[in-house]
Protein backbone atom coordinates (compact mmCIF):
# COMPACT_ATOMS: atom_id res chain seq x y z
CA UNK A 1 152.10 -8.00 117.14
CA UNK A 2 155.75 -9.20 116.02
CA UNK A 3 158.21 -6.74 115.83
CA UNK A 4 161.41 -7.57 114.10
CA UNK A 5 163.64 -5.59 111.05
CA UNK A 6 161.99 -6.23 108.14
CA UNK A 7 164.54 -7.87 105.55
CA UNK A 8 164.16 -10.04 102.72
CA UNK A 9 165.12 -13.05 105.24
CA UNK A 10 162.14 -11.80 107.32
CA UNK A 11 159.85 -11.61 104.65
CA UNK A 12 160.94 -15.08 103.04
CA UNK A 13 160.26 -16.76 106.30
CA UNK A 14 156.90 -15.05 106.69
CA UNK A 15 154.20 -17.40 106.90
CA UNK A 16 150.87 -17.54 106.62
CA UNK A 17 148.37 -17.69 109.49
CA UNK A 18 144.20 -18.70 109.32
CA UNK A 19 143.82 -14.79 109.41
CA UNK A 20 145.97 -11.99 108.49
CA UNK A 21 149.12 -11.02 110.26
CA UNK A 22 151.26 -7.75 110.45
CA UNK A 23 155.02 -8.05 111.06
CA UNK A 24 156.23 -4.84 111.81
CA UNK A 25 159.60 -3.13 111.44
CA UNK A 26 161.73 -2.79 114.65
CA UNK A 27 163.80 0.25 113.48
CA UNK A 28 161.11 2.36 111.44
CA UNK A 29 158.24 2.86 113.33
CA UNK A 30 154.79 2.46 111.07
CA UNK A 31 156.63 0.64 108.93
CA UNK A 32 155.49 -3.68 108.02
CA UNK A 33 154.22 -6.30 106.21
CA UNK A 34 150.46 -7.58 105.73
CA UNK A 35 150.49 -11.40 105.10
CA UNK A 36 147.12 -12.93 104.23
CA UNK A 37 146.37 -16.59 104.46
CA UNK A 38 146.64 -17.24 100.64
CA UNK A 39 150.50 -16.20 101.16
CA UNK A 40 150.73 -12.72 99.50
CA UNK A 41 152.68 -10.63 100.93
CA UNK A 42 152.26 -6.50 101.36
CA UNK A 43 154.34 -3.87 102.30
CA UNK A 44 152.50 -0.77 104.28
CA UNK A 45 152.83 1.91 106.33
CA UNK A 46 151.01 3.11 109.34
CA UNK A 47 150.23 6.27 110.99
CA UNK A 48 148.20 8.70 113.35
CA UNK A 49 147.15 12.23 111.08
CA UNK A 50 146.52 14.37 113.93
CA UNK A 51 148.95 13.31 116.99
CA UNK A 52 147.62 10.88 119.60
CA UNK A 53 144.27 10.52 120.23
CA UNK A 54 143.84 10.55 116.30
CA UNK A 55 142.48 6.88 114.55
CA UNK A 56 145.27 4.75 112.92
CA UNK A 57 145.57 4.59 108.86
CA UNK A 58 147.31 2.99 106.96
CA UNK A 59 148.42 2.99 103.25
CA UNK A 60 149.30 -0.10 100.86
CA UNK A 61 153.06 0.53 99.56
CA UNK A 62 152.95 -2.64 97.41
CA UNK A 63 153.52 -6.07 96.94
CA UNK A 64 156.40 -7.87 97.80
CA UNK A 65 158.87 -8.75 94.83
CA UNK A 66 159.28 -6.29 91.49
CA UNK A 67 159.57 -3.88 92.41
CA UNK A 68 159.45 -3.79 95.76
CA UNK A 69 161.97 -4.90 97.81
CA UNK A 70 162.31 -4.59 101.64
CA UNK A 71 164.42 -1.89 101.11
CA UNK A 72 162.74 0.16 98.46
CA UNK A 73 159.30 -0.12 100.65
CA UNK A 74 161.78 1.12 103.57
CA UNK A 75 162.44 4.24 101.69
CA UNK A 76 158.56 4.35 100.48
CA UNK A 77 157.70 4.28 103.80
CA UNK A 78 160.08 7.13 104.97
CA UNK A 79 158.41 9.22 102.10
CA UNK A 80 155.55 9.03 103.48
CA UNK A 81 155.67 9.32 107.17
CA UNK A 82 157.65 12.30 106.60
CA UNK A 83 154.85 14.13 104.91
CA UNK A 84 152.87 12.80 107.91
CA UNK A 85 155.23 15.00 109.48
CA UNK A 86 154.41 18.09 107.60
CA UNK A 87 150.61 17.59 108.22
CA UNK A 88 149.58 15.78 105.00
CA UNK A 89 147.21 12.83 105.49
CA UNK A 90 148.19 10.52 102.28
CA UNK A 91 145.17 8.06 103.11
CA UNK A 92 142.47 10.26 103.32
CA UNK A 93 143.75 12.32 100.07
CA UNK A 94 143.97 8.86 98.62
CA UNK A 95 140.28 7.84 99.58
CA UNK A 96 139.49 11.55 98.12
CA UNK A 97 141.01 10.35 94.84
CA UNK A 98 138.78 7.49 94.96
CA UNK A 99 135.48 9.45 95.01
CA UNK A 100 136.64 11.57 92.22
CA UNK A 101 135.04 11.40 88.95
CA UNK A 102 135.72 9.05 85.81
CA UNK A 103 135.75 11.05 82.61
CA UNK A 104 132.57 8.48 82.17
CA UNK A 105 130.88 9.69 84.91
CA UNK A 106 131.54 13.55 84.19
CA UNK A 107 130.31 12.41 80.48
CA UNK A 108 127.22 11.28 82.30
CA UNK A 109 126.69 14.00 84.24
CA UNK A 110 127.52 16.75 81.50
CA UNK A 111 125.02 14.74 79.37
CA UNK A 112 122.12 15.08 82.71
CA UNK A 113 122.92 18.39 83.75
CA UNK A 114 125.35 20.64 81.45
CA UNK A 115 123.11 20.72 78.02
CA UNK A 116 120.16 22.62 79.21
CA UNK A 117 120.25 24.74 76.20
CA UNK A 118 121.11 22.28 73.94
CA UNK A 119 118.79 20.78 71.19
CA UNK A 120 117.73 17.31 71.44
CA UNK A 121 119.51 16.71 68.20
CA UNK A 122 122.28 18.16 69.31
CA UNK A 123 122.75 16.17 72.25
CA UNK A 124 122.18 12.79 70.85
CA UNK A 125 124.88 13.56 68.66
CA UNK A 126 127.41 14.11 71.76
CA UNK A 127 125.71 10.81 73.37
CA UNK A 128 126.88 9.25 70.33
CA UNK A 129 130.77 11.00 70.76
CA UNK A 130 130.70 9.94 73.71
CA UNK A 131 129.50 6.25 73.34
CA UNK A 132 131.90 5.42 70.43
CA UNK A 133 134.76 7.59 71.40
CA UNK A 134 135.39 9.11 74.30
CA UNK A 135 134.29 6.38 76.77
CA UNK A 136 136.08 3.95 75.21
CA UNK A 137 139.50 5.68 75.09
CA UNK A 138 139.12 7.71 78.15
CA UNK A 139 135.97 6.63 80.09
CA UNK A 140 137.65 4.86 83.07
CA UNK A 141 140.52 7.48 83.97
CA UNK A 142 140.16 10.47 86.63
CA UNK A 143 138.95 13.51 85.28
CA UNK A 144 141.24 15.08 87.54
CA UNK A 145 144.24 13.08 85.88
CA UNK A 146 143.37 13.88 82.22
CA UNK A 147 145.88 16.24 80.70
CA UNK A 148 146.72 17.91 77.08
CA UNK A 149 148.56 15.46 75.92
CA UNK A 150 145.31 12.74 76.78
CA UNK A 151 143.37 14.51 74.56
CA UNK A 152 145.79 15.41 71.68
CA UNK A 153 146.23 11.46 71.84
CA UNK A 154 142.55 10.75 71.58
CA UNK A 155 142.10 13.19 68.45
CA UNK A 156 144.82 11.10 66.65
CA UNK A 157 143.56 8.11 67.57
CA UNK A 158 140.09 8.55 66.50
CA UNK A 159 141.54 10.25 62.95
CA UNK A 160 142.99 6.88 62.42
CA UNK A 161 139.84 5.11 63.05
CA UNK A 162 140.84 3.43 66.05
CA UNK A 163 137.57 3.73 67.70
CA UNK A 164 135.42 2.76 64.00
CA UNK A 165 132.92 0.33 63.94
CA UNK A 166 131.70 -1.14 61.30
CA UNK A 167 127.99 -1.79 63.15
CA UNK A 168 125.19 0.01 63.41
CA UNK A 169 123.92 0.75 67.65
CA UNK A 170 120.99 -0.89 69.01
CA UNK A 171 119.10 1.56 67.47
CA UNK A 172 119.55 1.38 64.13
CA UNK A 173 121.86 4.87 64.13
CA UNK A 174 124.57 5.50 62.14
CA UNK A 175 127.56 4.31 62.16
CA UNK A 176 130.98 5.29 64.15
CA UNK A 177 133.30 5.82 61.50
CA UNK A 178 136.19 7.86 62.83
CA UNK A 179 137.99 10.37 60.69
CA UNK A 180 139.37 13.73 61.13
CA UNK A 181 135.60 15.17 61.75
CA UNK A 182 134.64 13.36 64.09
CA UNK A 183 137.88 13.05 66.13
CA UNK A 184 137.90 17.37 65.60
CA UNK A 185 134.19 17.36 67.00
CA UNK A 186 134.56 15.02 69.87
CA UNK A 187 137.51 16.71 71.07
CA UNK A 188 134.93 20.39 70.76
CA UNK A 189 132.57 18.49 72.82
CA UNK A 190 135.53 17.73 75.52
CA UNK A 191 136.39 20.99 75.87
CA UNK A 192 132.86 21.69 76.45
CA UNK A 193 133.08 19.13 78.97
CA UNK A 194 135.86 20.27 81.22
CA UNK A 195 134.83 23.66 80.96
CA UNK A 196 131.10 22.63 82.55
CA UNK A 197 133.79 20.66 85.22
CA UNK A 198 135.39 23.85 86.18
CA UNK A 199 132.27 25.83 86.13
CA UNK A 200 131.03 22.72 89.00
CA UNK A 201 134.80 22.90 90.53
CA UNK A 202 135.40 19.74 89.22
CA UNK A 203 138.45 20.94 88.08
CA UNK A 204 140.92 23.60 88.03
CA UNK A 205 141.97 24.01 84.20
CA UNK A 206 140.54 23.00 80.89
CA UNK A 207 142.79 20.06 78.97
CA UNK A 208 141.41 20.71 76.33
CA UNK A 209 141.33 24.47 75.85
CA UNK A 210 143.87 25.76 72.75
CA UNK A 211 144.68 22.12 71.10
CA UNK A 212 144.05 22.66 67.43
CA UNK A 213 141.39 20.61 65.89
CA UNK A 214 141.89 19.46 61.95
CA UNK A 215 140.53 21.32 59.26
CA UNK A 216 138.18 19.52 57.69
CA UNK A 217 136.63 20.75 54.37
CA UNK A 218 132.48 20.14 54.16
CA UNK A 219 131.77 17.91 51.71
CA UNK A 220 129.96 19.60 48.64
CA UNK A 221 128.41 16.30 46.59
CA UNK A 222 126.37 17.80 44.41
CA UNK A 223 123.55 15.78 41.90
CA UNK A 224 123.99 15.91 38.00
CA UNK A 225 121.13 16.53 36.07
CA UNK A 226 122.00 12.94 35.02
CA UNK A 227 122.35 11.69 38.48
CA UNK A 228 118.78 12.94 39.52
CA UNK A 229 117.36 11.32 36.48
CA UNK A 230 119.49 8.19 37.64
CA UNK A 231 117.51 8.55 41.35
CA UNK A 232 114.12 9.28 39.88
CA UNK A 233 113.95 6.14 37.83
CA UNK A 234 115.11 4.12 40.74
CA UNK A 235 112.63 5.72 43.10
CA UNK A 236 109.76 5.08 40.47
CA UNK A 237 110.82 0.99 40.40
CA UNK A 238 111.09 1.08 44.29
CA UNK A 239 107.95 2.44 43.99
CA UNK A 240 106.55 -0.16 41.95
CA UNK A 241 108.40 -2.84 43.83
CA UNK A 242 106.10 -1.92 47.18
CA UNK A 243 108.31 0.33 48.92
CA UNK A 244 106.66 2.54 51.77
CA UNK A 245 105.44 5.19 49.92
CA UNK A 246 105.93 7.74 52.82
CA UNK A 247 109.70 6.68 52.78
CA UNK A 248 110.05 7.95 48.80
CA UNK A 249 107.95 10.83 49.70
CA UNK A 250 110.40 11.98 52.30
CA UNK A 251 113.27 11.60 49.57
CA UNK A 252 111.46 13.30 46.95
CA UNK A 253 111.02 15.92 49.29
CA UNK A 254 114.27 16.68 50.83
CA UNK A 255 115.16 16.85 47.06
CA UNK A 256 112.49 19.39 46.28
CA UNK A 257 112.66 21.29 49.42
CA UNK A 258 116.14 21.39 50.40
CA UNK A 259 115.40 21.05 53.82
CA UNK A 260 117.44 18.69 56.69
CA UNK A 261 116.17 15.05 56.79
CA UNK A 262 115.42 15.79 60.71
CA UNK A 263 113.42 18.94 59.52
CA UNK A 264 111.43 16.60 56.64
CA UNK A 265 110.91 13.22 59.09
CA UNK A 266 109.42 15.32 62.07
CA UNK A 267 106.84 17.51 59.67
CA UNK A 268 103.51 17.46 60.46
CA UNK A 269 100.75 18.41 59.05
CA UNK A 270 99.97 21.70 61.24
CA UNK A 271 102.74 22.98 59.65
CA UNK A 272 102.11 22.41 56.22
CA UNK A 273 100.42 25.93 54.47
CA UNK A 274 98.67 24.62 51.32
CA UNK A 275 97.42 28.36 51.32
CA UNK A 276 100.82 30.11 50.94
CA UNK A 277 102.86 27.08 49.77
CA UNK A 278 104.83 26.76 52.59
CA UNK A 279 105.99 24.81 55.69
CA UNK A 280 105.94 26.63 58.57
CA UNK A 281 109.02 24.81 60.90
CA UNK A 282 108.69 25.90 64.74
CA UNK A 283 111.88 24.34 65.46
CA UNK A 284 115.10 23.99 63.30
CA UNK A 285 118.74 23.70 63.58
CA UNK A 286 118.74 27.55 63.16
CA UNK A 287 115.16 28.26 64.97
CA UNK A 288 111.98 28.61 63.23
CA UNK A 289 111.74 29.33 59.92
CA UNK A 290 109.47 29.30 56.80
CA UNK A 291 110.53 27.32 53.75
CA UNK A 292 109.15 28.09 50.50
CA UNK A 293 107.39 24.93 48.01
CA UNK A 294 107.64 24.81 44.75
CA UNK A 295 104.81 22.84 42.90
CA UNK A 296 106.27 19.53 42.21
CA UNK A 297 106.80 19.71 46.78
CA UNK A 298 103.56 20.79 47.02
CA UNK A 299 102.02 18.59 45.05
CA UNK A 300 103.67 15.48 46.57
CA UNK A 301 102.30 16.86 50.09
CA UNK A 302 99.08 17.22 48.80
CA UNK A 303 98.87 13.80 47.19
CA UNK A 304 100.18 11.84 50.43
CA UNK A 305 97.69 9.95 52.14
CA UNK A 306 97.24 11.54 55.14
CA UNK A 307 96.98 8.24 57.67
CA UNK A 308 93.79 8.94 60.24
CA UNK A 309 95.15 9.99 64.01
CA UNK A 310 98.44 10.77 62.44
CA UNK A 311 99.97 13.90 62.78
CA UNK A 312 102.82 13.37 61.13
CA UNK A 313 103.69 13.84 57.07
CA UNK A 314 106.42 11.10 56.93
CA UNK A 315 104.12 8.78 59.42
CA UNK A 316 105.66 5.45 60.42
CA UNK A 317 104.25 2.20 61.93
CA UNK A 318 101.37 2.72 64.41
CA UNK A 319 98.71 5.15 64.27
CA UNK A 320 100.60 7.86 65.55
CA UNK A 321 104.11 6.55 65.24
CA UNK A 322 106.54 8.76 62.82
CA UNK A 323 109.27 7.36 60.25
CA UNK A 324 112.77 7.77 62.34
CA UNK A 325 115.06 6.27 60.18
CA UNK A 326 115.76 6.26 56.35
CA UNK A 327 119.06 5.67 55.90
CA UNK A 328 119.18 1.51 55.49
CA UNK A 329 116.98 1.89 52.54
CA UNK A 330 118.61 4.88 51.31
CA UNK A 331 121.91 3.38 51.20
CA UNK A 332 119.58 0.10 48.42
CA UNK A 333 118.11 3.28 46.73
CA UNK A 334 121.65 5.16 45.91
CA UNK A 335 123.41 1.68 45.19
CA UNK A 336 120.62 1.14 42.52
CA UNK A 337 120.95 4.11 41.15
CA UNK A 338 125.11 4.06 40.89
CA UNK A 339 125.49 7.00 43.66
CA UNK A 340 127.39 5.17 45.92
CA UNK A 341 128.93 8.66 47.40
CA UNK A 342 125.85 10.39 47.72
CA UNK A 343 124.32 10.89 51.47
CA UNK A 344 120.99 12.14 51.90
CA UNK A 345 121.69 15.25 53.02
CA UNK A 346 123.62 15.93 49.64
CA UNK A 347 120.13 15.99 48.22
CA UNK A 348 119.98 19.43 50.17
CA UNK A 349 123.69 20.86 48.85
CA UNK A 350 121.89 19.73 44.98
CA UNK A 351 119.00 22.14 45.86
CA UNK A 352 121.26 24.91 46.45
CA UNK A 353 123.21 24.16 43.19
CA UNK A 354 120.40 24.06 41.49
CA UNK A 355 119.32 27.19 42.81
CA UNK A 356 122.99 28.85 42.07
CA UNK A 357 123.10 27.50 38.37
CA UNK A 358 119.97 28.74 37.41
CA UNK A 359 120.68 32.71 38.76
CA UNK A 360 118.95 32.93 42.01
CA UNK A 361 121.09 34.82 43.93
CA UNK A 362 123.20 33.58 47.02
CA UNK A 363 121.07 35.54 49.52
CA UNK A 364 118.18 34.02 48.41
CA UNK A 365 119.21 30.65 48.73
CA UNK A 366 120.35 31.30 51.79
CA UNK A 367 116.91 32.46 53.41
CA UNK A 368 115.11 29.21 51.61
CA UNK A 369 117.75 27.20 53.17
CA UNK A 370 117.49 28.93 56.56
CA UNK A 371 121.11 29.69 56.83
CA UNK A 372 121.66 32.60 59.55
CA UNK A 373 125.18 32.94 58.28
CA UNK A 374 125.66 34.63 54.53
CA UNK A 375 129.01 32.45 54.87
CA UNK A 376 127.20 29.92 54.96
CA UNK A 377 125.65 29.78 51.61
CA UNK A 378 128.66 31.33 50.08
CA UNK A 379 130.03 27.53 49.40
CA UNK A 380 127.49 27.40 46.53
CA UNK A 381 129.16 30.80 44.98
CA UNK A 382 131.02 28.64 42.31
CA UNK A 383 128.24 27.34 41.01
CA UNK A 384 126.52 30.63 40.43
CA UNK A 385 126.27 32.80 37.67
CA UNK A 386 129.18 34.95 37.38
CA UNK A 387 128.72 38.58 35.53
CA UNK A 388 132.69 38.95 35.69
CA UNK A 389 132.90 35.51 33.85
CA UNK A 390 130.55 36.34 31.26
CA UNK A 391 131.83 39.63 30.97
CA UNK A 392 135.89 38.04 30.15
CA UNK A 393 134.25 35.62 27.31
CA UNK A 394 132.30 38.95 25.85
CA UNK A 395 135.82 40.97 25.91
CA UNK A 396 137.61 37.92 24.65
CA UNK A 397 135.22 37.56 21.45
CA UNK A 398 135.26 41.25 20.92
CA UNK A 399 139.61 40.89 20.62
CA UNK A 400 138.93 37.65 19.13
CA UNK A 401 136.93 39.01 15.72
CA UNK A 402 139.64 41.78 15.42
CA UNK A 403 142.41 39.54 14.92
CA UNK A 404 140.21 37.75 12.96
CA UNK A 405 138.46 39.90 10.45
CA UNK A 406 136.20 36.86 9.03
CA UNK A 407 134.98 35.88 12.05
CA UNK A 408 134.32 39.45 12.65
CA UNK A 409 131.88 39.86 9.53
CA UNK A 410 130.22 36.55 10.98
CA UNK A 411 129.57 38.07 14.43
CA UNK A 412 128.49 41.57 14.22
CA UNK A 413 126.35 41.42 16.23
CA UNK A 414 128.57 40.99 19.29
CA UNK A 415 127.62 43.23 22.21
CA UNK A 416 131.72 44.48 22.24
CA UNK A 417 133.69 45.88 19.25
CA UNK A 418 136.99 47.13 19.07
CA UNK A 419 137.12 51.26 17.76
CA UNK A 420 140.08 52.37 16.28
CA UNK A 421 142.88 53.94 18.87
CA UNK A 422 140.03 53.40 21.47
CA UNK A 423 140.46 51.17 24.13
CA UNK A 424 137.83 47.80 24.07
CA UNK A 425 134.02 49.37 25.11
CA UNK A 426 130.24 48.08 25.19
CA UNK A 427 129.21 49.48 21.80
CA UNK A 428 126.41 51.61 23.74
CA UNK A 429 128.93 53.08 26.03
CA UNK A 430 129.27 56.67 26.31
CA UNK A 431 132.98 57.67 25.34
């Protein structure tokens, strides 16, 4: 093989050959230049790991011109030999970096191996992070290389919308819309991610342990009385206009119910209890549970035409198929009815308000709605009665007649009166 001092001279008058030739440096032993027969031109280094006796590698420095110059590879070359020296072995560590994972494949195999006790709900929703967002912004770099400031990026980025799309998938699922939620839960399910890599020594720290997610307020859209009159008119002329009947059904009854359009679209009819008005749910977001019918729910279930070989309430196409997907028509239903705003699973948040409005009590909202958390429920606390309310507009009036001695003789029958050099008490209170 030619030996001479590799300069830019040399290099220039480097030729190509039918195969590949090395010209190697004179002065720096390892040191040369790979020129294939297209003409490019490569600067890399050679070396034994080991001693003698030990097989040859080599490792690419770079191609001639910007940046590299003979003299910059020189100095590349130096760097590296002399860790040779100290008993690292750059190729193999580089062939090492090679086999490492792609934050797509450690998405892949968190998705196959890491969700065991996940719900199947649960998991298509992180299938769905993952499709739209992660992969997309991160899915061809190392796991290994991915730091804080990767991920801090990525929950910006999808904030703004950068990863939105305006389509529907394959499936007919919803769409990826970005936003503060979602970038806030795909960055959760990241740090779920890297912690399953560490647990599989994947990786030594978590990149996305500590970084603050935004705080995003749940939206509370909650049905007018108007508004539902609104939707029941336009669910009567869908009605009339052929829709499936099982589709308004499973409106009506995620209305009536308050249940989750997952818990109302997989019902079937073993768990429907005519007997004690109830659906009996083996599986939820929060476990089993039992939700209570009223009449008008009950009487919708009992009306349905139960389709023969069918086990399911909402049944689809198919004689054992199940409806999977609402939403398309939903979105016709709420434009007809001017509730552009409103999601189907608002139709839940107006049973609660209902509930709340009409003095059922926050912990028994709660248990119809299967909440395991009082917290939970406690967003609907606005809407409910309030004693401490009702008591200020009682007090008020009582003041309000005194200062007003006419009004007074109109309203004596107020609950509160004012006693003279006696502070303001029920009239039935002791004293």
């Amino acid at each position: 093989m030619p030996s001479t001092r590799i300069t830019k001279r040399a290099v220039d008058d480097a030729t190509p050959e039918a195969r590949d030739f090395y010209l190697w440096d004179s002065e720096l032993s390892g040191f040369g230049l790979k020129v294939t027969p297209s003409g490019t031109k490569t600067y890399l280094v050679q070396y034994r790991a080991g001693g003698r006796g030990m097989p040859t590698r080599r490792i690419t420095i770079g191609r001639h011109g910007s940046p590299w110059t003979p003299e910059q590879a020189r100095q590349e070359a130096r760097r590296v030999l002399a860790t040779v020296e100290l008993g690292d072995d750059p190729a193999a560590r580089k062939a090492d970096r090679r086999r490492e994972l792609t934050v797509s494949e450690l998405c892949d195999l968190y998705i196959a191996e890491g969700c065991t006790t996940k719900k199947p709900s649960t998991i298509r929703a992180d299938q769905g992070r993952i499709t739209w967002h992660i992969k997309p912004l991160l899915g061809k770099r190392k796991a290994g290389d991915i730091t804080r400031g990767d991920i801090e990026r990525l929950l910006r980025d999808v904030a703004a919308g950068k990863t939105a799309s305006p389509h529907r998938s394959s499936k007919g699922g919803s769409r990826a819309t970005g936003g503060k939620g979602a970038a806030s839960q795909t960055v959760i399910l990241l740090r779920a991610m890297f912690a399953f890599a560490m647990a599989r020594a994947l990786r030594s720290d978590n990149p996305a342990a500590g970084i603050k997610t935004f705080n995003v307020r749940k939206l509370e859209r909650f049905l007018t009385a108007e508004e539902m009159g609104r939707l029941g008119k336009t669910l009567i002329a869908f009605e009339q206009e052929g829709a499936n009947p099982y589709l308004i059904a499973a409106i009506r009854l995620l209305l009536l119910t308050g249940c989750r359009k997952s818990e109302i679209l997989s019902l079937t009819w073993d768990c429907v209890d005519v007997a004690h008005s109830s659906l009996r749910l083996p599986d939820s977001k929060t476990g089993a549970k039992v939700v209570p019918l009223g009449r008008a729910a009950l009487d919708i279930l009992t009306k349905l035409q139960r389709r023969p070989g069918n086990q399911y309430v909402i049944s689809g196409k198919g004689q054992d198929g199940q409806l999977v997907n609402i939403d398309r028509t939903w979105e016709k239903i709420r434009t007809a009815a001017s509730l552009p705003d409103v999601r189907l699973h608002d139709l839940r948040h107006s049973f609660a308000s209902v509930g709340a409005a009409n003095g059922s009590s926050l912990l028994v909202i709660g248990k119809i709605l299967g909440h395991t958390q009082p917290t939970t429920t406690q967003r609907y606390a606005h809407l409910a009665h309030d004693p401490v309310l009702t008591a200020a507009d009682q007090i008020s009036a009582a003041i309000a007649d005194a200062l007003d001695q006419s009004s007074s003789q109109r309203n004596r029958r107020r609950k509160f009166r004012l006693r003279p050099n006696r502070p303001l008490t029920p009239a039935n209170a002791p004293v």
